[in-house]
Protein backbone atom coordinates (compact mmCIF):
# COMPACT_ATOMS: atom_id res chain seq x y z
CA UNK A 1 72.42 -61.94 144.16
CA UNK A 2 71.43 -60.68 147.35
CA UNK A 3 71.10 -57.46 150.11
CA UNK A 4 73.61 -58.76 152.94
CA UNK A 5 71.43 -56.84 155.39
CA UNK A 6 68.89 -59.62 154.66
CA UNK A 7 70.52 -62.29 154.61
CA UNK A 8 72.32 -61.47 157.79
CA UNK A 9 69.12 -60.34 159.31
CA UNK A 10 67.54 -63.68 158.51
CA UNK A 11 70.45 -65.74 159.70
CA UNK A 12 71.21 -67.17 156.50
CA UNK A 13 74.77 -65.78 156.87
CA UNK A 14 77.40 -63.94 159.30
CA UNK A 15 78.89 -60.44 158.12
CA UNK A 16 82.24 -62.49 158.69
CA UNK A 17 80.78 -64.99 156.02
CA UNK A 18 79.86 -62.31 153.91
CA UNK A 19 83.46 -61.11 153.46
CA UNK A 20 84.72 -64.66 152.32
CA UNK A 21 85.86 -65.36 148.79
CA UNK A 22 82.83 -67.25 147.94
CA UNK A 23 80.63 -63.65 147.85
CA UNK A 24 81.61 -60.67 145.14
CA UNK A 25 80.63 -57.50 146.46
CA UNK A 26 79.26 -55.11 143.91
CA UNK A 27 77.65 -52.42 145.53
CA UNK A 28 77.28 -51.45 149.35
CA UNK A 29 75.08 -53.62 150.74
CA UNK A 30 74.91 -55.94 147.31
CA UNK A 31 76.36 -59.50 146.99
CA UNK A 32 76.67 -62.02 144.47
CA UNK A 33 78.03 -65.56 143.67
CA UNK A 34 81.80 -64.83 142.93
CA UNK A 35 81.33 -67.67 140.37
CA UNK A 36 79.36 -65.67 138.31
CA UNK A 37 80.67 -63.27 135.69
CA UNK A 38 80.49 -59.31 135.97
CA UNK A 39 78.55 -58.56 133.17
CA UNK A 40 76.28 -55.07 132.46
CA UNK A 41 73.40 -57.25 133.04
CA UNK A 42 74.39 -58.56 136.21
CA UNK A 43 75.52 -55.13 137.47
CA UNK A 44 72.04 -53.77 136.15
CA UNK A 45 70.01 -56.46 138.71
CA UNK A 46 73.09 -54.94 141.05
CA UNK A 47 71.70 -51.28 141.40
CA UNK A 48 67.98 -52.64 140.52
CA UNK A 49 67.93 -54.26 144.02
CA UNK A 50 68.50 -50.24 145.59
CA UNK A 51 66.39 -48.24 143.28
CA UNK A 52 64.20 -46.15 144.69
CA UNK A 53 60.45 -46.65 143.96
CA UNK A 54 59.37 -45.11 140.73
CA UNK A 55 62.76 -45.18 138.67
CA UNK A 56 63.52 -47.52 136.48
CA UNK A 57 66.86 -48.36 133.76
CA UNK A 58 66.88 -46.12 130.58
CA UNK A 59 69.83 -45.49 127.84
CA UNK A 60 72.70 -48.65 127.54
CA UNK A 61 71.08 -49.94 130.27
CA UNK A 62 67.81 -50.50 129.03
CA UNK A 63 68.94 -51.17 125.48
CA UNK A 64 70.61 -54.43 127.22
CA UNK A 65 67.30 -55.42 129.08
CA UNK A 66 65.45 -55.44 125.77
CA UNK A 67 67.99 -57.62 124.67
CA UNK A 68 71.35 -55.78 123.03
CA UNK A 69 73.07 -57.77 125.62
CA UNK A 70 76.76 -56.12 123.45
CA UNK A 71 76.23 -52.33 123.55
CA UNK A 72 77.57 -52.05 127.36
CA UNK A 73 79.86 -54.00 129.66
CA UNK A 74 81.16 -53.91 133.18
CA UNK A 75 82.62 -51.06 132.83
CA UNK A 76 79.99 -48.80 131.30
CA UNK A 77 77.83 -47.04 133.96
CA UNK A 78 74.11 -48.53 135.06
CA UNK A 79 72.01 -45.41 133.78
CA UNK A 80 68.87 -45.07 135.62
CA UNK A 81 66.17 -41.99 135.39
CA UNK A 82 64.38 -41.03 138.27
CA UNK A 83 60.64 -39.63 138.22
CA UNK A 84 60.80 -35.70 138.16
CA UNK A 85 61.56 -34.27 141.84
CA UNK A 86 63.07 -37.04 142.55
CA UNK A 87 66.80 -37.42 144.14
CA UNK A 88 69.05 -40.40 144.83
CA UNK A 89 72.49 -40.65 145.10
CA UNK A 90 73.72 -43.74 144.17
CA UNK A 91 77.44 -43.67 144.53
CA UNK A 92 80.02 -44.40 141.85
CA UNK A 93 78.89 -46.73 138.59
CA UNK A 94 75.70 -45.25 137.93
CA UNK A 95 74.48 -42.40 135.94
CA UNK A 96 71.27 -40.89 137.25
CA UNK A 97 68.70 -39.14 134.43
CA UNK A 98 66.49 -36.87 136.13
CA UNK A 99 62.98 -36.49 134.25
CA UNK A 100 61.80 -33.28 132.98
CA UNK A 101 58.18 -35.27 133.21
CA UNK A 102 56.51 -38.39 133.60
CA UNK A 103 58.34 -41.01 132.27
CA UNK A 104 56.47 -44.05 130.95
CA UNK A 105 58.22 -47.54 132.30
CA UNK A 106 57.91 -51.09 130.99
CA UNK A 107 58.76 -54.13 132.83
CA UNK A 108 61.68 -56.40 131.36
CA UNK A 109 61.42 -59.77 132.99
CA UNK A 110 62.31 -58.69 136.96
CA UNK A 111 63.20 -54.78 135.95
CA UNK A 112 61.13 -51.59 134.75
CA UNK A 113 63.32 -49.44 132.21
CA UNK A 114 62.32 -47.41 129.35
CA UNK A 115 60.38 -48.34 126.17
CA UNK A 116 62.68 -49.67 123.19
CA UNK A 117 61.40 -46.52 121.00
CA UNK A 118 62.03 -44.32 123.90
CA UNK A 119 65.45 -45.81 124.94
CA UNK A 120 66.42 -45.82 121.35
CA UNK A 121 65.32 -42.03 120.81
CA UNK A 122 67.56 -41.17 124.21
CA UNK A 123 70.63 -42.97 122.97
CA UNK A 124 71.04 -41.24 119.47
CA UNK A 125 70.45 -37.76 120.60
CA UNK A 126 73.95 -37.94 122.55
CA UNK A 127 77.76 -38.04 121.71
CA UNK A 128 79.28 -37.97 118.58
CA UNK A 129 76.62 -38.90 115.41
CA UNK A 130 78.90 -41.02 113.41
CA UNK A 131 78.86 -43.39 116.89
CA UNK A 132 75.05 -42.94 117.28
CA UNK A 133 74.64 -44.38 113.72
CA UNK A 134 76.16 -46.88 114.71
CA UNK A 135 74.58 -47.85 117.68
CA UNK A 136 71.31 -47.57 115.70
CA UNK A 137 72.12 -50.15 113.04
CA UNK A 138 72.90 -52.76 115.56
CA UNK A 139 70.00 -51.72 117.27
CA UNK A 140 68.13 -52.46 114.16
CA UNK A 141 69.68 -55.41 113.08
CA UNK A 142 69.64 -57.03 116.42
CA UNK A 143 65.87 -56.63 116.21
CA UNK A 144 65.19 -54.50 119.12
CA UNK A 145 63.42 -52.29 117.20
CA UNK A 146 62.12 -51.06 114.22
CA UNK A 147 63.50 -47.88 112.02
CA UNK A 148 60.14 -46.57 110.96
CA UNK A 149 59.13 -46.65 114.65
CA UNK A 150 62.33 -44.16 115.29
CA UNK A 151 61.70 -42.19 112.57
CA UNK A 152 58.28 -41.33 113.76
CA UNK A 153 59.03 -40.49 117.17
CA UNK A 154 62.46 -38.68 116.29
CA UNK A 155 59.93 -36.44 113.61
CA UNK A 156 57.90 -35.52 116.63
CA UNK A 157 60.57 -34.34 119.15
CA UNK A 158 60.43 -30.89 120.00
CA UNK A 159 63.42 -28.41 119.49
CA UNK A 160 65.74 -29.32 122.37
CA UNK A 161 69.32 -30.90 122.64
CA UNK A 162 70.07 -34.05 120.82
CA UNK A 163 66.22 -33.62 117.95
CA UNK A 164 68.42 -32.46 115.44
CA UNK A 165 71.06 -35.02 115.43
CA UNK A 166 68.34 -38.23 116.74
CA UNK A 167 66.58 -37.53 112.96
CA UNK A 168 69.75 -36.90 111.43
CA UNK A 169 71.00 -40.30 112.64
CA UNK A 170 67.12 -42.31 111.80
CA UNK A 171 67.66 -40.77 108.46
CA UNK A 172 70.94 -42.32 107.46
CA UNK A 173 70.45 -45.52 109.65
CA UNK A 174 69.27 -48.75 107.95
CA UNK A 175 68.00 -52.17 109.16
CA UNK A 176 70.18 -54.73 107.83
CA UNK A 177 74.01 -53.06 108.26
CA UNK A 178 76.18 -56.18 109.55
CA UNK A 179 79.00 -54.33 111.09
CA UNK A 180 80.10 -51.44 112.59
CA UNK A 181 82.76 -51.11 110.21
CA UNK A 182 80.10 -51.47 107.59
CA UNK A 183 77.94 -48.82 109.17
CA UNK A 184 81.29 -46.31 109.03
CA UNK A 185 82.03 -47.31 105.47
CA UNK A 186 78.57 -46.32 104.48
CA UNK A 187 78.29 -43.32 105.93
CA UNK A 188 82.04 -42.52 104.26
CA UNK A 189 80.37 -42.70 100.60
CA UNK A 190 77.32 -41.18 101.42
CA UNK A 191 78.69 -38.06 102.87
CA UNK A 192 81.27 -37.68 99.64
CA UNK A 193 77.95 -37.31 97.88
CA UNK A 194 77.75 -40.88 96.15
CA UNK A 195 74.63 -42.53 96.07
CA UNK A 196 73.76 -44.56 99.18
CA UNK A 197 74.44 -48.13 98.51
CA UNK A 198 72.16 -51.04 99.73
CA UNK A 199 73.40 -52.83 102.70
CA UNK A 200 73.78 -57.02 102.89
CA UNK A 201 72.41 -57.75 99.36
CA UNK A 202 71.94 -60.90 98.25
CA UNK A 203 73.46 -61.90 94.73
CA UNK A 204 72.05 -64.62 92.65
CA UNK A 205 73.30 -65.95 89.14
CA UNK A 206 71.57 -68.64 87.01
CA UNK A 207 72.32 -71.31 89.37
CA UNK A 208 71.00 -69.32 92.33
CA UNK A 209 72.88 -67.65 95.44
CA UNK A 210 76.24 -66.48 94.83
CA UNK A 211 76.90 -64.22 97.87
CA UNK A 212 76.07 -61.52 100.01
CA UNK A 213 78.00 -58.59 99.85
CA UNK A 214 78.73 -56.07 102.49
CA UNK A 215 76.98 -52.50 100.00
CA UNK A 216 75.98 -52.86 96.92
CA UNK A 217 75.67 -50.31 93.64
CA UNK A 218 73.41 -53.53 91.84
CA UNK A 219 72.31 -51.30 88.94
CA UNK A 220 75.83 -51.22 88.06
CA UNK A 221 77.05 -54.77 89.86
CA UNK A 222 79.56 -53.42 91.97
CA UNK A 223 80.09 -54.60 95.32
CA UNK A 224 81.72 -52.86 98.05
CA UNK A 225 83.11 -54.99 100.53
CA UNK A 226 84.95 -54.15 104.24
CA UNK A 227 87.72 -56.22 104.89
CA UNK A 228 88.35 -57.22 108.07
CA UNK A 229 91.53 -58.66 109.64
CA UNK A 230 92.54 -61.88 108.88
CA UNK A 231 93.36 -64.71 111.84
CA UNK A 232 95.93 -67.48 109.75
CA UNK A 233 92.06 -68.95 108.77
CA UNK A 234 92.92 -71.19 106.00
CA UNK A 235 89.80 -72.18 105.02
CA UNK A 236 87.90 -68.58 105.73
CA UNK A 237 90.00 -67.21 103.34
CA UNK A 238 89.83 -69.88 100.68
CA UNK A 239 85.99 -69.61 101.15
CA UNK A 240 86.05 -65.79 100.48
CA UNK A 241 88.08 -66.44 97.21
CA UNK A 242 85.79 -69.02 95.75
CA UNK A 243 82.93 -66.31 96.87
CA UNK A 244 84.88 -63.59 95.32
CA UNK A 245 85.55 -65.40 92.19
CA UNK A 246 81.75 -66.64 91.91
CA UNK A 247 80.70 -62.52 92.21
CA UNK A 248 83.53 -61.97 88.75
CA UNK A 249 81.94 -64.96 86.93
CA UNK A 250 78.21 -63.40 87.83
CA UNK A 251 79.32 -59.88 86.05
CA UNK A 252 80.56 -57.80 89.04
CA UNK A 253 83.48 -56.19 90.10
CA UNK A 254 84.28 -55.74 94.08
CA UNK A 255 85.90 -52.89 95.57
CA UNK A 256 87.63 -54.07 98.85
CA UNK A 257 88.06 -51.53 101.60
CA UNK A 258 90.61 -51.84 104.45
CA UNK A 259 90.97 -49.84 108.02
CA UNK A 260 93.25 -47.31 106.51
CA UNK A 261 91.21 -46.62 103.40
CA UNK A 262 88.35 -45.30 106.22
CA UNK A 263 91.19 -43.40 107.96
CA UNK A 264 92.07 -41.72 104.71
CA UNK A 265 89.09 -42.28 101.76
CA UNK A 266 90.31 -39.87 99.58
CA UNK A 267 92.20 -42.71 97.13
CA UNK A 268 88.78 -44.58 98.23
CA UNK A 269 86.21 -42.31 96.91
CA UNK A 270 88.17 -41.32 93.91
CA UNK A 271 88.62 -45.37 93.14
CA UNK A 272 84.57 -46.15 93.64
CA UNK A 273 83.83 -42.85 91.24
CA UNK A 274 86.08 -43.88 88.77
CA UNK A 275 84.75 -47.77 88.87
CA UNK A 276 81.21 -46.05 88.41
CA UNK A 277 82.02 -44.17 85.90
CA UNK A 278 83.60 -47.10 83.70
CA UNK A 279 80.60 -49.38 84.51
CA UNK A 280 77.80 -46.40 83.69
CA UNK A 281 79.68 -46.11 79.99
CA UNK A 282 79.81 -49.37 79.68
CA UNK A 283 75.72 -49.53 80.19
CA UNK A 284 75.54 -46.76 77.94
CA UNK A 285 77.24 -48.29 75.09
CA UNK A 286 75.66 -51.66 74.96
């Protein structure tokens, strides 16, 4: 990737050679290999070559810097923030944040963006909160960082836009959800008032690890699982049986939850209270 001023400056290349199919253009003045694929990251290093002294990345942008290389693509906007009193405009595919202070910047390899707590902080203070939940988990479970961090620094916002909802969000998030369908289905039975469930847990029997199961009520052995769909996998979904049928043998009972049963939970919620109910009178009676 390259400025074409540059390279035409230095003689390296002709502005007619510039134009040929063996250079993508992705920004005025911005070049790259047309062999390479337009990823976020790639349009990130993009805008990076134009930024103005003193910004740096922040929001999606940053999250993908620090690593969460799956929370934007091409055709997200490059979000930048800009040091207070400071203007730029970049033209279309970026989203400029404008400081309200001093903004503290790391560098990522070649690029300066936001902190992880700080980018993290920014992202689940905006749009809708089921989403930002979301975004959270894999946050968490792709390592980036860590949920106690959040919760501190979401605790110690001041009252402004978005504090509400970011400790709203670091309260229901947790660290090991596997899915975003997972994350949904959670949040589902904990807003219905049922106890919150414990995410990826590990089942053993006498001969050691049976499965891992998507949320998990262990107290009573029931497993709540999110079924995906199916792609003509033969041996996926013989594998799943034998796991399903190793989880019976070991004392529990799964509850299997489909795209429509998130669309309309009632029959859902009214299935998992009932299934508690049976299994807490059973406890009670032994």
């Amino acid at each position: 990737m390259f400025l074409g001023s540059d390279v035409v400056q230095r003689g390296l290349l002709t502005r007619k050679q510039l134009r040929s199919p063996a250079w993508r253009r992705l920004r005025q003045d911005v070049y790259a290999d047309a062999a390479l694929e337009v990823t976020h990251r790639l349009l990130i290093s993009a805008v990076g070559l134009v930024l103005p002294a003193g910004a740096g990345f922040t929001g999606l942008s940053a999250a993908v810097l620090w690593g969460a290389a799956d929370v934007a693509g091409p055709l997200d906007p490059v979000e930048v923030v800009l040091p207070s009193g400071q203007r730029w405009h970049p033209g279309a595919g970026v989203r400029v944040h404008r400081a309200s202070r001093a903004v503290r910047l790391e560098r990522v390899g070649r690029w300066e963006c936001t902190d992880r707590v700080a980018t993290t902080v920014g992202l689940v203070r905006r749009g809708p909160e089921d989403d930002a939940v979301v975004l959270l988990d894999r946050l968490l479970a792709g390592g980036m960082v860590r949920l106690d961090d959040v919760r501190d620094a979401v605790a110690d916002l001041p009252r402004a836009r978005g504090s509400a909802q970011a400790r709203r969000v670091a309260d229901l998030a947790v660290e090991f959800a596997d899915s975003p369908q997972e994350t949904r289905l959670r949040l589902v039975l904990v807003r219905a008032g049922l106890p919150t469930p414990v995410p990826q847990f590990r089942v053993f029997d006498a001969e050691g690890f049976v499965a891992r199961v998507d949320l998990a009520y262990p107290e009573l052995r029931i497993a709540v699982e999110y079924d995906g769909l199916w792609h003509a996998d033969r041996r996926a979904f013989l594998d799943d049986r034998r796991r399903v049928n190793r989880l019976v043998a070991a004392g529990w009972v799964v509850l299997h939850v489909t795209a429509d049963d998130l669309c309309h939970p009632e029959d859902l919620l009214a299935r998992l209270r009932a299934l508690r109910a049976g299994r807490l009178a059973e406890i009670n009676a032994r």
